[in-house]
C-alpha atoms as a PDB file:
ATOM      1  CA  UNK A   1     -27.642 -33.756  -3.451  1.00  0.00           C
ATOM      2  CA  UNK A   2     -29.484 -30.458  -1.705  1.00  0.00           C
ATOM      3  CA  UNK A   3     -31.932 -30.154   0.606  1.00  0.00           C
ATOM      4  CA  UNK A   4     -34.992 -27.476  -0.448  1.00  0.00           C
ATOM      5  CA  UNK A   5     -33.183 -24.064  -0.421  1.00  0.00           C
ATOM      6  CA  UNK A   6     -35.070 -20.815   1.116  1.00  0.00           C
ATOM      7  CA  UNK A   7     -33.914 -18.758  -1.768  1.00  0.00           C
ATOM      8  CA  UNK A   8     -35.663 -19.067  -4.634  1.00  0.00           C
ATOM      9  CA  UNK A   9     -35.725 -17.083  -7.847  1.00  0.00           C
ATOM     10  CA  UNK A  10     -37.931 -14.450  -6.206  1.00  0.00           C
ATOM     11  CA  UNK A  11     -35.423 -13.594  -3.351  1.00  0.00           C
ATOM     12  CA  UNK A  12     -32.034 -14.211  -5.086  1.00  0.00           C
ATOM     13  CA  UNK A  13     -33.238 -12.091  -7.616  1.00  0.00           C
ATOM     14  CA  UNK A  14     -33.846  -9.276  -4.961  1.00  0.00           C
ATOM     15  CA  UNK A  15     -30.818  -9.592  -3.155  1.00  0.00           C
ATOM     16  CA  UNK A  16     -28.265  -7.339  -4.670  1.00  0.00           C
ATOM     17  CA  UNK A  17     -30.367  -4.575  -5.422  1.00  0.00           C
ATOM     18  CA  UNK A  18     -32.615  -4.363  -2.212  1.00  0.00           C
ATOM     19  CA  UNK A  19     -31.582  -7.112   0.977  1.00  0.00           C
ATOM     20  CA  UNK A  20     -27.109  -6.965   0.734  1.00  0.00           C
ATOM     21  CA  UNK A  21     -27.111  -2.945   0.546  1.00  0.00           C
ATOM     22  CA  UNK A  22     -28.909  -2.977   4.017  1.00  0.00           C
ATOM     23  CA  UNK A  23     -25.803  -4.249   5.396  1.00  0.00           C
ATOM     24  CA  UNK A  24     -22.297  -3.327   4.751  1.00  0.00           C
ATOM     25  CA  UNK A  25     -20.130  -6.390   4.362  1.00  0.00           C
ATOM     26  CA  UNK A  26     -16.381  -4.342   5.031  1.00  0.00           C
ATOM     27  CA  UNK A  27     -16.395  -4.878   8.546  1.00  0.00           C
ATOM     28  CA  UNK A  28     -16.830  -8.618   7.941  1.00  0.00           C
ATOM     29  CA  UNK A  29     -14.251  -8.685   5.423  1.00  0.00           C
ATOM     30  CA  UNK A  30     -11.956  -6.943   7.412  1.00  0.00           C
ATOM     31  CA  UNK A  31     -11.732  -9.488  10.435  1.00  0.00           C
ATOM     32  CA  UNK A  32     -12.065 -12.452   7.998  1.00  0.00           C
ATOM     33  CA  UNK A  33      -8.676 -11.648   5.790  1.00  0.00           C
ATOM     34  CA  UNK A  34      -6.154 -11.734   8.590  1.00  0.00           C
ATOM     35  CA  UNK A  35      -7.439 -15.800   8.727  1.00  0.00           C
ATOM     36  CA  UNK A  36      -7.818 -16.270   5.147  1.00  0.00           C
ATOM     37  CA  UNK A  37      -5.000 -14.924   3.721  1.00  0.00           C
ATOM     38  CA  UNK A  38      -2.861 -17.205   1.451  1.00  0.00           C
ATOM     39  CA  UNK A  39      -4.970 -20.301   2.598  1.00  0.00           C
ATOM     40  CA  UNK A  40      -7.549 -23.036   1.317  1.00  0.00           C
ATOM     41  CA  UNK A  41     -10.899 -21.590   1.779  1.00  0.00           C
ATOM     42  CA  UNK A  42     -14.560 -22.351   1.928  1.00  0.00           C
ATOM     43  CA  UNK A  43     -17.644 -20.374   2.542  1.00  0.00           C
ATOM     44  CA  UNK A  44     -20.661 -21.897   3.023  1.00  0.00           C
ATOM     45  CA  UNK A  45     -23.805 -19.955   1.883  1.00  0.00           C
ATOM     46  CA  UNK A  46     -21.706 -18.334  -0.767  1.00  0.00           C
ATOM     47  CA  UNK A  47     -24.468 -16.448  -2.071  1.00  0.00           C
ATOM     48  CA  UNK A  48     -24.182 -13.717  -4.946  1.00  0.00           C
ATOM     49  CA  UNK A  49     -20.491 -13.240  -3.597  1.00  0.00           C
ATOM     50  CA  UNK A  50     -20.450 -10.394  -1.738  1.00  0.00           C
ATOM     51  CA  UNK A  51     -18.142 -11.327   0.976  1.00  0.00           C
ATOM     52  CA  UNK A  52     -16.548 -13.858  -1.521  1.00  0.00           C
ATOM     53  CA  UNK A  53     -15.437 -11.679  -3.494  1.00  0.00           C
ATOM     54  CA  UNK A  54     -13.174  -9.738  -2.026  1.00  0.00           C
ATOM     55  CA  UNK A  55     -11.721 -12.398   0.155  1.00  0.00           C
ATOM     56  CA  UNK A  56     -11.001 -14.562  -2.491  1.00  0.00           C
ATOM     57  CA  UNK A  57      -7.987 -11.989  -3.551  1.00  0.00           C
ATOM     58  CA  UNK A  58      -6.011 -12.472  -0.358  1.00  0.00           C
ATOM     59  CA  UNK A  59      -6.965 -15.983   0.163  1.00  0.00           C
ATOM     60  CA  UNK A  60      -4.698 -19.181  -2.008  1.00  0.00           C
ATOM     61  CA  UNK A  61      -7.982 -20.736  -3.181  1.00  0.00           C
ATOM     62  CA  UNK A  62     -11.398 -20.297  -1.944  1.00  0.00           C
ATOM     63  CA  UNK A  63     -14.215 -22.390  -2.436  1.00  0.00           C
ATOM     64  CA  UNK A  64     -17.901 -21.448  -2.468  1.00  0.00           C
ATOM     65  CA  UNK A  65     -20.903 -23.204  -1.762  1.00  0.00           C
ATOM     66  CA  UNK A  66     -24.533 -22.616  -1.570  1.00  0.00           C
ATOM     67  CA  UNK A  67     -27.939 -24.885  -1.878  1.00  0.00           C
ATOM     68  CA  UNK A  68     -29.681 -22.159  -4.216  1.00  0.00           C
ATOM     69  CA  UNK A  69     -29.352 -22.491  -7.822  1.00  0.00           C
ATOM     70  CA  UNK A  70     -30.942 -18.713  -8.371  1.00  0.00           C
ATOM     71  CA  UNK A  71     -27.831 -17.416  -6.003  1.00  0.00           C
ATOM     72  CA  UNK A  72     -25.345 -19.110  -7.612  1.00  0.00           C
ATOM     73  CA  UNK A  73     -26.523 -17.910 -11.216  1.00  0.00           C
ATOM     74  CA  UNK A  74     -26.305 -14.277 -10.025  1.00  0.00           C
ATOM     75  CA  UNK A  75     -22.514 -14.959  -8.423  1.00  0.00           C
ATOM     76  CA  UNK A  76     -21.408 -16.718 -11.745  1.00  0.00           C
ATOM     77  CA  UNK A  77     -22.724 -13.821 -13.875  1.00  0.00           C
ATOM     78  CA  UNK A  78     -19.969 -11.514 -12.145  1.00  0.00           C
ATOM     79  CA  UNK A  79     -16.682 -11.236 -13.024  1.00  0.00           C
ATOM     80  CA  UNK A  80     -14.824 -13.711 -10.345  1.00  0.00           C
ATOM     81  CA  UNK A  81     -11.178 -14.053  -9.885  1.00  0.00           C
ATOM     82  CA  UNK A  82      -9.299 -16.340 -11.162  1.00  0.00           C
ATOM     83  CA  UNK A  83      -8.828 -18.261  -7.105  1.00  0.00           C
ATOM     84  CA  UNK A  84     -12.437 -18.084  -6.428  1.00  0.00           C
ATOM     85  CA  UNK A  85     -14.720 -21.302  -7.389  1.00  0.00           C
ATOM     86  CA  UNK A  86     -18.793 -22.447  -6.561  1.00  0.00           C
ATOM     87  CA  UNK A  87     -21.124 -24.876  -6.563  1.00  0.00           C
ATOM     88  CA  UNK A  88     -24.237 -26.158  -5.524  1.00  0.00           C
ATOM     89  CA  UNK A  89     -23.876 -27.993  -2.001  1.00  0.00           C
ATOM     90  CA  UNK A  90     -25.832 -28.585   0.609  1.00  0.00           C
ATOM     91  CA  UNK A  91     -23.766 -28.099   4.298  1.00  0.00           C
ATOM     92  CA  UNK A  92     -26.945 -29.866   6.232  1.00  0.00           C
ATOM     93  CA  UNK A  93     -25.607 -32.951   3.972  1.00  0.00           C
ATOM     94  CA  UNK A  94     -21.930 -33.869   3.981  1.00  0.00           C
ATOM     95  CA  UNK A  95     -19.984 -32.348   1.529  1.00  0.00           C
ATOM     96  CA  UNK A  96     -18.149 -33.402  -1.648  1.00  0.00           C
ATOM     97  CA  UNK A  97     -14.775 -32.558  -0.480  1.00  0.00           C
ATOM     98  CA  UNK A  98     -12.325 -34.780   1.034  1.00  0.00           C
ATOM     99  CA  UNK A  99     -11.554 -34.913   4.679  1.00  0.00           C
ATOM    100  CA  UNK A 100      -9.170 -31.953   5.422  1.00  0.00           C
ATOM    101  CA  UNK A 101      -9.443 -30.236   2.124  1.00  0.00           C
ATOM    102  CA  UNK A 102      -9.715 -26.843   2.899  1.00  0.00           C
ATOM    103  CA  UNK A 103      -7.220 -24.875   6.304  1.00  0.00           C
ATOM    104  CA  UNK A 104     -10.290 -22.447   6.819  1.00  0.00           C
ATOM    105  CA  UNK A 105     -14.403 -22.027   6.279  1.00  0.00           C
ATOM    106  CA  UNK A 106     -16.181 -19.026   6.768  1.00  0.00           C
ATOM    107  CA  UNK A 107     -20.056 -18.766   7.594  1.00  0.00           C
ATOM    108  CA  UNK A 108     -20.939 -15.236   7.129  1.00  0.00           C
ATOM    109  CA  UNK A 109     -24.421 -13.653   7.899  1.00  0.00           C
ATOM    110  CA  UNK A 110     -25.900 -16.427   9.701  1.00  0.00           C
ATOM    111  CA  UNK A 111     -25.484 -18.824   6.493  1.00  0.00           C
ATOM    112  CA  UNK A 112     -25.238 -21.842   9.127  1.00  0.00           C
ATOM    113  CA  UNK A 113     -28.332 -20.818  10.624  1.00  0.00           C
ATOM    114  CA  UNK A 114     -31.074 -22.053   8.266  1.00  0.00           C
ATOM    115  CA  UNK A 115     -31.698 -25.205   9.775  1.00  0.00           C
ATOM    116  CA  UNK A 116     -35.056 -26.443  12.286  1.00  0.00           C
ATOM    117  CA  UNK A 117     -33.114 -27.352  15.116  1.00  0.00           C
ATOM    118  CA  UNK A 118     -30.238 -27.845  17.135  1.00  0.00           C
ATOM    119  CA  UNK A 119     -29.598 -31.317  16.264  1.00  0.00           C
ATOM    120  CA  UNK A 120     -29.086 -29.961  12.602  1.00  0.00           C
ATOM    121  CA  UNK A 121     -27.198 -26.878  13.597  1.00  0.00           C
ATOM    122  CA  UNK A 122     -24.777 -29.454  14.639  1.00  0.00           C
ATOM    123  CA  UNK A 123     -24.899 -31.783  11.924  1.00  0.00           C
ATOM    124  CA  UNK A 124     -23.833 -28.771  10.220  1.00  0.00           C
ATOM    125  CA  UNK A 125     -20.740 -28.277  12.447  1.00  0.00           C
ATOM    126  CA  UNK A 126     -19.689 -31.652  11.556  1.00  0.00           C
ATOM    127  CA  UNK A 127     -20.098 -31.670   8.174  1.00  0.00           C
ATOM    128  CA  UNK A 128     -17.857 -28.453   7.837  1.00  0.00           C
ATOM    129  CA  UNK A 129     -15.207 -30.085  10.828  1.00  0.00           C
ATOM    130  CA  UNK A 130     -15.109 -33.380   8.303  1.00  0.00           C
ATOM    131  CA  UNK A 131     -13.463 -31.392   5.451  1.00  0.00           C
ATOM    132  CA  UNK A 132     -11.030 -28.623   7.558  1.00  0.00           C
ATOM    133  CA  UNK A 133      -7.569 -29.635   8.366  1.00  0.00           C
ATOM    134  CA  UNK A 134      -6.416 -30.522  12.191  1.00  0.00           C
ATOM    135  CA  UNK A 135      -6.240 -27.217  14.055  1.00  0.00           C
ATOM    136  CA  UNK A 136      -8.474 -25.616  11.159  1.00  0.00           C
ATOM    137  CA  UNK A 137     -10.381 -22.508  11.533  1.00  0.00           C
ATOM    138  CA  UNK A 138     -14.130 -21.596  11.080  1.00  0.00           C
ATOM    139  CA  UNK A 139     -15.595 -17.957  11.667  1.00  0.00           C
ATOM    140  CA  UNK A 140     -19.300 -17.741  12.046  1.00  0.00           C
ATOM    141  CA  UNK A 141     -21.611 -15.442  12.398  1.00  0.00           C
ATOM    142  CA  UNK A 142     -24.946 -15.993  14.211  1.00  0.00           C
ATOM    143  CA  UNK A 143     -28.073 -13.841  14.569  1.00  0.00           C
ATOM    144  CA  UNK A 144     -28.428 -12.028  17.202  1.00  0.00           C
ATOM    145  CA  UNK A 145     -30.982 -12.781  19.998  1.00  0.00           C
ATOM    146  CA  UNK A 146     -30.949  -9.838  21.522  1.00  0.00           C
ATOM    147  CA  UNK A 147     -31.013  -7.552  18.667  1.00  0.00           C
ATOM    148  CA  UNK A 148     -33.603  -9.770  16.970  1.00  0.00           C
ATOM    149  CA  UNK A 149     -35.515  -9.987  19.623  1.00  0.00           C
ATOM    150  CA  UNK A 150     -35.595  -6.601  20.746  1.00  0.00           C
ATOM    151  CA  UNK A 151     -36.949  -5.721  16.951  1.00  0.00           C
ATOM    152  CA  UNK A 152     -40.091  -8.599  17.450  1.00  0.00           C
ATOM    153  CA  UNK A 153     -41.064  -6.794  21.105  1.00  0.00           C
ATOM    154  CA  UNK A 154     -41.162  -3.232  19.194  1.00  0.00           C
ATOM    155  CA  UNK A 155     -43.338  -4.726  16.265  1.00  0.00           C
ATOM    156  CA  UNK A 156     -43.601  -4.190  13.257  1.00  0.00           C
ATOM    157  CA  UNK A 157     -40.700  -1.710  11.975  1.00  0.00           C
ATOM    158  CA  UNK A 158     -40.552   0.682   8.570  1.00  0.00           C
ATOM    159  CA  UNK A 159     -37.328   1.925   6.895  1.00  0.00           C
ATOM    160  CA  UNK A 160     -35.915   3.300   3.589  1.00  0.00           C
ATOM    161  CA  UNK A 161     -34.923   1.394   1.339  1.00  0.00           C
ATOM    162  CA  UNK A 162     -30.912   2.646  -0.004  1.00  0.00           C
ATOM    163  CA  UNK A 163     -30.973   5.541  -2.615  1.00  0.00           C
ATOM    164  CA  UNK A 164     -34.867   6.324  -2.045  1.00  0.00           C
ATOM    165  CA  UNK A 165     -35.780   3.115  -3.769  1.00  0.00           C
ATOM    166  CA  UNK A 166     -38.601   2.724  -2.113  1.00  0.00           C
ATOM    167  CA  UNK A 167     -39.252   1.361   1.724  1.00  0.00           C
ATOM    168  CA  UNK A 168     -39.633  -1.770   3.477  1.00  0.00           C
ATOM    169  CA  UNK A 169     -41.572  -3.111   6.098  1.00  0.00           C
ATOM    170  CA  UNK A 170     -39.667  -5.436   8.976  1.00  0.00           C
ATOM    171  CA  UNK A 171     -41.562  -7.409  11.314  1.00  0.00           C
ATOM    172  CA  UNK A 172     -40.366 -10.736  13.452  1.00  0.00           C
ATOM    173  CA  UNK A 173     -42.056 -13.994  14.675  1.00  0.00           C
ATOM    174  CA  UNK A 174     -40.778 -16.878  17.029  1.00  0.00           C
ATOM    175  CA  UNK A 175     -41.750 -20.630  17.704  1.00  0.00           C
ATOM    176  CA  UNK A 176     -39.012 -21.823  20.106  1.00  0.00           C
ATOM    177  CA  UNK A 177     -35.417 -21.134  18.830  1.00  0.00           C
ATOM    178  CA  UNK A 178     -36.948 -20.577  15.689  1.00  0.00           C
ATOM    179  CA  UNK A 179     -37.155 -16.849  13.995  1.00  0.00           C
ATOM    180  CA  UNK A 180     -39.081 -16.173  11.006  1.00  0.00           C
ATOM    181  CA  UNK A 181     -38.245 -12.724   9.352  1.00  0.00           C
ATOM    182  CA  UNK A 182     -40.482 -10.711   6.565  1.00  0.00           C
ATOM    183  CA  UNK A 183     -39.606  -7.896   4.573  1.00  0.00           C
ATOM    184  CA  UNK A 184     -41.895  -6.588   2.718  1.00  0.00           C
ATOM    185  CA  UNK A 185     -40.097  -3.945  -0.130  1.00  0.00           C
ATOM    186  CA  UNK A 186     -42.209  -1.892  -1.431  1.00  0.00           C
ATOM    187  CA  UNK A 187     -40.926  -0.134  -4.690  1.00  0.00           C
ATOM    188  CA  UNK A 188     -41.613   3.023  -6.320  1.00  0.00           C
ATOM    189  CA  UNK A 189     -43.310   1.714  -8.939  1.00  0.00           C
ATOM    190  CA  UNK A 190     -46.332   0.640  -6.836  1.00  0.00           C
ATOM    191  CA  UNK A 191     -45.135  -3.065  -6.414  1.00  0.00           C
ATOM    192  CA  UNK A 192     -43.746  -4.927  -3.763  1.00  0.00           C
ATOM    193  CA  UNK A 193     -41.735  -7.842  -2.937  1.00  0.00           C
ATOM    194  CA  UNK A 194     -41.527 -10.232  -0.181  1.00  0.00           C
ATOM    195  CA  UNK A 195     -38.694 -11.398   1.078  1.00  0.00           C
ATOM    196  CA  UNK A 196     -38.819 -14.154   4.381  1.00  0.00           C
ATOM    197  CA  UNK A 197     -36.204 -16.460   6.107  1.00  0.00           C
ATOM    198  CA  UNK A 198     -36.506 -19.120   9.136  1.00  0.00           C
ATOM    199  CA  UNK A 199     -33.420 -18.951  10.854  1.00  0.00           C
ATOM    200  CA  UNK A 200     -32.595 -21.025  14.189  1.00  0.00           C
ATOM    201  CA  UNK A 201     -31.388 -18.154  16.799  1.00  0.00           C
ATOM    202  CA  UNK A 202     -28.956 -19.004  19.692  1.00  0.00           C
ATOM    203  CA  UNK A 203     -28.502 -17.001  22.814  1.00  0.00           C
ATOM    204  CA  UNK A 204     -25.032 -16.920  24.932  1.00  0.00           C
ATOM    205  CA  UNK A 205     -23.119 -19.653  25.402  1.00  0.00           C
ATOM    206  CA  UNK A 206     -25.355 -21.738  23.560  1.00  0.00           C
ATOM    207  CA  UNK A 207     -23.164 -21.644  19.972  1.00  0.00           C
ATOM    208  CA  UNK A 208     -20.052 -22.425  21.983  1.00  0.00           C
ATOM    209  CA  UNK A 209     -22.026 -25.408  23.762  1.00  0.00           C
ATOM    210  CA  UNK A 210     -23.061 -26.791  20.415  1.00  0.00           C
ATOM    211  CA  UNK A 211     -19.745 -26.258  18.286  1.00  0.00           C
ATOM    212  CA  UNK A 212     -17.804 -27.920  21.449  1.00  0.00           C
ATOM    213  CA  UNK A 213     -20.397 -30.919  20.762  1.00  0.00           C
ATOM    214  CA  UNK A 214     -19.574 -31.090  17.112  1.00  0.00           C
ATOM    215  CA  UNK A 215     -15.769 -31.051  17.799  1.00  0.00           C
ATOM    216  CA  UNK A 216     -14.829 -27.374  17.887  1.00  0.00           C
ATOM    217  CA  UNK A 217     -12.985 -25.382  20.839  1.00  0.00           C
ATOM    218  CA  UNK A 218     -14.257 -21.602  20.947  1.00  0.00           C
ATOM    219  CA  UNK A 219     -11.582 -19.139  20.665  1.00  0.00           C
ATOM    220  CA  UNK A 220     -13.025 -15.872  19.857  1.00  0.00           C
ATOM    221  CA  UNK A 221     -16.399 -14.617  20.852  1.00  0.00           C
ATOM    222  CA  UNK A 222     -18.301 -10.989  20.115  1.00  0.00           C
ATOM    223  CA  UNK A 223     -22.014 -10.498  20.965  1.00  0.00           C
ATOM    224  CA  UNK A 224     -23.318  -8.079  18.916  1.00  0.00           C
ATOM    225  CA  UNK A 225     -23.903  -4.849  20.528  1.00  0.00           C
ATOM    226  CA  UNK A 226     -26.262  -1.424  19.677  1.00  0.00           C
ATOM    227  CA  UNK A 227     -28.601  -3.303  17.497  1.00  0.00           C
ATOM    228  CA  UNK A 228     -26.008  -4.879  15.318  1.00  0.00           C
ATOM    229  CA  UNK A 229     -27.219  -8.186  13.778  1.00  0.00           C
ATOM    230  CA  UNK A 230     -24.779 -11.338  14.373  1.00  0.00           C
ATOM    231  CA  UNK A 231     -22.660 -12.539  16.780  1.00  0.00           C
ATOM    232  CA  UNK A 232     -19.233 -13.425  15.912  1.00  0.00           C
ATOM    233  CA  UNK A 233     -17.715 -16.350  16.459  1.00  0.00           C
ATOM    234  CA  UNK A 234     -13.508 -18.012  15.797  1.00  0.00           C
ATOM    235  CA  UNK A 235     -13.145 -21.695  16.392  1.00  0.00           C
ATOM    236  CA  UNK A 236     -10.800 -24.613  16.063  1.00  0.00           C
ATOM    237  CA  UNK A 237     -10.976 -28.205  14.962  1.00  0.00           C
ATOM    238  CA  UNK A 238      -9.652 -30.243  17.292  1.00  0.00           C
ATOM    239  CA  UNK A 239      -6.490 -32.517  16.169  1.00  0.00           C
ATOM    240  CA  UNK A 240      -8.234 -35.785  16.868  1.00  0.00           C
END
């Protein structure tokens, strides 16, 4: 069972070739290996696999999941190694794995954030602390509130689009905690494509307040800094 997904055919489709290249995943991957290496994996928000994919070489087994049957499609089209499995899931439901399946999840890009408030953020938390191990690990990344909000005060924003494939225009609205983002591609042929996410957006402290609610301890945290977009977060599942 899945709740209604945000990505539909439209912006799965335009994900690999326009939204990932506007962010380079290495960094991510970098920090993430050292924690998934030769363990039992999941990522939630799996996506098209770009962060999947090359983790799921160090890690023993890792697990994918995502609530968007157009995302998926494009991941399973690829060729995946042999460690690396999906399916469709929702995290703001519990998940079909047992308690204590898997030693570490990852959340990458905010992929916890789609949710309309903080009482589901940390339904969320619990869902993902019901099938980690005692002592288990989960790194998330959250967007940014001061980046993100520095980018609604200067209005709307243009940029190029990677390899002069057109441009896009960024702009940023906000009803409590809640961001909604629009990107509006425009390609060279003359058409254009429209690509929009509602995201919940915690400032400092908050994250740690609410994962310490849902049975987490905080053990890493990095604001982003110079405009970067997420936060970074390490955590533990408590024993009990």
């Amino acid at each position: 069972m899945i709740g209604t997904p945000q990505y539909d055919q439209v912006m799965a489709d335009l994900y690999d070739p326009f939204i990932s290249r506007a962010s380079d995943p290495t960094e991510l991957v970098s920090r993430c290996a050292p924690y998934v290496r030769g363990r039992k994996t999941l990522e939630i928000g799996i996506g098209t696999g770009r962060v999947a994919l090359p983790l799921a070489e160090v890690a023993a087994s890792y697990t994918g999941i995502d609530n968007s049957e157009p995302m998926l499609e494009h991941l399973l089209a690829k060729r995946l190694p042999e460690s690396l499995s999906a399916r469709l899931a929702d995290v703001r439901l519990s998940l079909p794995f047992y308690s204590g399946e898997f030693e570490v999840a990852v959340s990458a890009m905010g992929s916890l954030s789609y949710v309309d408030s903080l009482e589901e953020y940390a339904d969320c938390l619990r869902h993902v602390r019901e099938v980690l191990a005692p002592r288990g690990t989960l790194i998330a990344e959250n967007y940014s509130l001061s980046t993100y909000r520095a980018l609604f005060e200067a209005g709307p924003s243009r940029f190029p689009m990677p390899d002069g494939q057109g441009w896009c225009e960024f702009r940023a609205s906000w009803d409590g905690d809640l961001m909604e983002t629009e990107a509006r591609v425009h390609h060279p042929d003359g058409t254009e494509s429209l690509f929009r996410e509602v995201v919940l957006v915690l400032g400092e402290g908050r994250f740690e307040w609410l994962a310490r609610q849902a049975g987490f301890e905080p053990v890493q945290a990095m604001y982003a800094a110079h405009g970067t977009p997420f936060d970074w977060f390490v955590l533990e599942r408590g024993e009990s």
